[in-house]
C-alpha atoms as a PDB file:
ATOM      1  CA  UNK A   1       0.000   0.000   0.000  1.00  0.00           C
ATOM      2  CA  UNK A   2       2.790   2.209  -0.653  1.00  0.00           C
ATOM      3  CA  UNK A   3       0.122   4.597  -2.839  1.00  0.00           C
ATOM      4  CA  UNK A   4      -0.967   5.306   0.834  1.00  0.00           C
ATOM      5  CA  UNK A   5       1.803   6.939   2.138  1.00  0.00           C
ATOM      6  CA  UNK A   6       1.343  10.030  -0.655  1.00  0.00           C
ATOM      7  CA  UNK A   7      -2.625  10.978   0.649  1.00  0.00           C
ATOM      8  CA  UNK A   8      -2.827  13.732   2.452  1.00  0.00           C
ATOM      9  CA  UNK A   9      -4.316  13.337   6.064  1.00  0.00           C
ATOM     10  CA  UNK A  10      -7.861  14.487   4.899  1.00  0.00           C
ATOM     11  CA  UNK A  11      -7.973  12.230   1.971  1.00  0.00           C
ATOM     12  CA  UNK A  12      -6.847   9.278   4.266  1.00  0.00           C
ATOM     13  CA  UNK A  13      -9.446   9.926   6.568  1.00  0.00           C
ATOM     14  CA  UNK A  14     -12.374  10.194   3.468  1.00  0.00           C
ATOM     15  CA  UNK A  15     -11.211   7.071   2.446  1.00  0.00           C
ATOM     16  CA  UNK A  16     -11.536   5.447   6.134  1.00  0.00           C
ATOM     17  CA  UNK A  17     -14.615   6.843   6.318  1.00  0.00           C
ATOM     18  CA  UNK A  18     -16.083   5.413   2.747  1.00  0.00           C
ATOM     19  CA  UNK A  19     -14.968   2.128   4.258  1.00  0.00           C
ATOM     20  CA  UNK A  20     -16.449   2.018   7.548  1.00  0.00           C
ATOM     21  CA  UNK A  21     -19.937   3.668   5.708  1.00  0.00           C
ATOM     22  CA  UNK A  22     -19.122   0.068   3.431  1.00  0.00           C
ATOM     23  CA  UNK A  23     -18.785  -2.454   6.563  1.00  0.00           C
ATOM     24  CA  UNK A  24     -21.853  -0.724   8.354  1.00  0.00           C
ATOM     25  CA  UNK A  25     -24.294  -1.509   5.697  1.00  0.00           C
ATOM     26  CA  UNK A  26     -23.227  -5.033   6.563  1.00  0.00           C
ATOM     27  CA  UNK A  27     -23.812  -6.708   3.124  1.00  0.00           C
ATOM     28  CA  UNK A  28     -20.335  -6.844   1.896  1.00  0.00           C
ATOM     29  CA  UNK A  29     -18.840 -10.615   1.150  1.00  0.00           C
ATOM     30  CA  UNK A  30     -17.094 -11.612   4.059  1.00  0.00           C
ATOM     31  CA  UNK A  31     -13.448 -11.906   1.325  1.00  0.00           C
ATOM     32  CA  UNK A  32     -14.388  -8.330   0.264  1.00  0.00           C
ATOM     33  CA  UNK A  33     -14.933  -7.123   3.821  1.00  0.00           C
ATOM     34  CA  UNK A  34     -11.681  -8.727   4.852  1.00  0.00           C
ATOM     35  CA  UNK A  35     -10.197  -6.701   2.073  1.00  0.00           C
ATOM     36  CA  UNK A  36     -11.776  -3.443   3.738  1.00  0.00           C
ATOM     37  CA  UNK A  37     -11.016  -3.727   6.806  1.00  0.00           C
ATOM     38  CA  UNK A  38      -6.852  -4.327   6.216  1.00  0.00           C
ATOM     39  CA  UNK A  39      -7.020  -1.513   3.608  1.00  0.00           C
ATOM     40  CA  UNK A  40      -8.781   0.451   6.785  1.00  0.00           C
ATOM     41  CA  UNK A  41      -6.783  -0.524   9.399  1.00  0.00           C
ATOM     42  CA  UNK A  42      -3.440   0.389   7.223  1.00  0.00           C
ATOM     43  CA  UNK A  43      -5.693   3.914   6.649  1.00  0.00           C
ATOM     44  CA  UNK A  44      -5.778   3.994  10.396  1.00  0.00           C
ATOM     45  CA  UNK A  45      -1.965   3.895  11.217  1.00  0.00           C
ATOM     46  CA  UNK A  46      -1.306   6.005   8.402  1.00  0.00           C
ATOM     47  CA  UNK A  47      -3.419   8.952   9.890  1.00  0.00           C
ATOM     48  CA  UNK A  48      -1.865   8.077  13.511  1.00  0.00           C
ATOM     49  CA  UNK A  49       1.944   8.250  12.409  1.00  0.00           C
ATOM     50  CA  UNK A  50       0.540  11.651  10.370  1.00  0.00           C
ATOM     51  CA  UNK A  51      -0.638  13.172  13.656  1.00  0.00           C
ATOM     52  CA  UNK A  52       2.320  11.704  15.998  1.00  0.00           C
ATOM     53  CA  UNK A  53       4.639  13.602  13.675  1.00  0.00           C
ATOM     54  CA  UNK A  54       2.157  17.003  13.436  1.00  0.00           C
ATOM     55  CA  UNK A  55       2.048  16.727  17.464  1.00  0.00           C
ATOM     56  CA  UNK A  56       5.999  16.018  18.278  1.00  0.00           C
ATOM     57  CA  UNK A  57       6.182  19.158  15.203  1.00  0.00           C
ATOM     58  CA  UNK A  58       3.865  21.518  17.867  1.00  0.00           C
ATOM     59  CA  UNK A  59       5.689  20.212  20.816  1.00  0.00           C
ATOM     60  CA  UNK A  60       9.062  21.604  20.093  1.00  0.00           C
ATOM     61  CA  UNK A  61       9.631  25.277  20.684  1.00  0.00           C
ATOM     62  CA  UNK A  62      12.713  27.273  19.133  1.00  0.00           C
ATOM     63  CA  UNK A  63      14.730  29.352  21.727  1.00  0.00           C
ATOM     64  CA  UNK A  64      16.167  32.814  21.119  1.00  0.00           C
ATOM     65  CA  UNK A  65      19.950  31.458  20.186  1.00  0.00           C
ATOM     66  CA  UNK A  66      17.824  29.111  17.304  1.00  0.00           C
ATOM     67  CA  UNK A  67      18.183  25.580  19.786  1.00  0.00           C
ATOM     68  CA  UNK A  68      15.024  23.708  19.720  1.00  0.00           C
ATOM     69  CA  UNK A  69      13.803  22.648  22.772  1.00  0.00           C
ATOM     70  CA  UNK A  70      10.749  20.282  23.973  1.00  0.00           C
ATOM     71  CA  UNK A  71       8.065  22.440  25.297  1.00  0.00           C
ATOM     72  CA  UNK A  72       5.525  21.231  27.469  1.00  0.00           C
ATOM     73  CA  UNK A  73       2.813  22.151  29.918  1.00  0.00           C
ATOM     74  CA  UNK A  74       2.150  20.790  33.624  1.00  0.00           C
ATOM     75  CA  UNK A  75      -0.927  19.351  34.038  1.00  0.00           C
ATOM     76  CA  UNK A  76      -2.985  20.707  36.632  1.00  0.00           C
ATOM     77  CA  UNK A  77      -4.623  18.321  39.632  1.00  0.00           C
END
């Protein structure tokens, strides 16, 4: 599924979507369903790793001599 790896976040998660809309209606072969669900669970990790990178991206800051630095906020109790 290497076509995969070039859709954008949005389209990734249209296509996930199409799919799930497919298994709900719940008459799909059980071979073609099979087929869905891989091709959706390989859409699922592909929009996780997308938003893993886009968070670790927000999470790093850029100090004033240009290091970059992990920023983070405490949690309140």
């Amino acid at each position: 599924m290497t076509t995969e790896k070039t859709l954008t976040f949005e389209e990734a998660m249209t296509k996930l979507e199409e799919i799930v809309e497919k298994l709900e209606e719940g008459d799909v072969p059980l071979e073609e369903a099979i087929t869905f669900y891989k091709e959706g669970m390989e859409l699922s990790k592909l929009c996780h790793d997308k938003l893993k990178t886009v968070e670790e991206q927000l999470t790093q800051i850029i100090t004033e001599d240009g290091r970059t630095e992990r920023f983070s906020i405490a949690e309140e109790d």
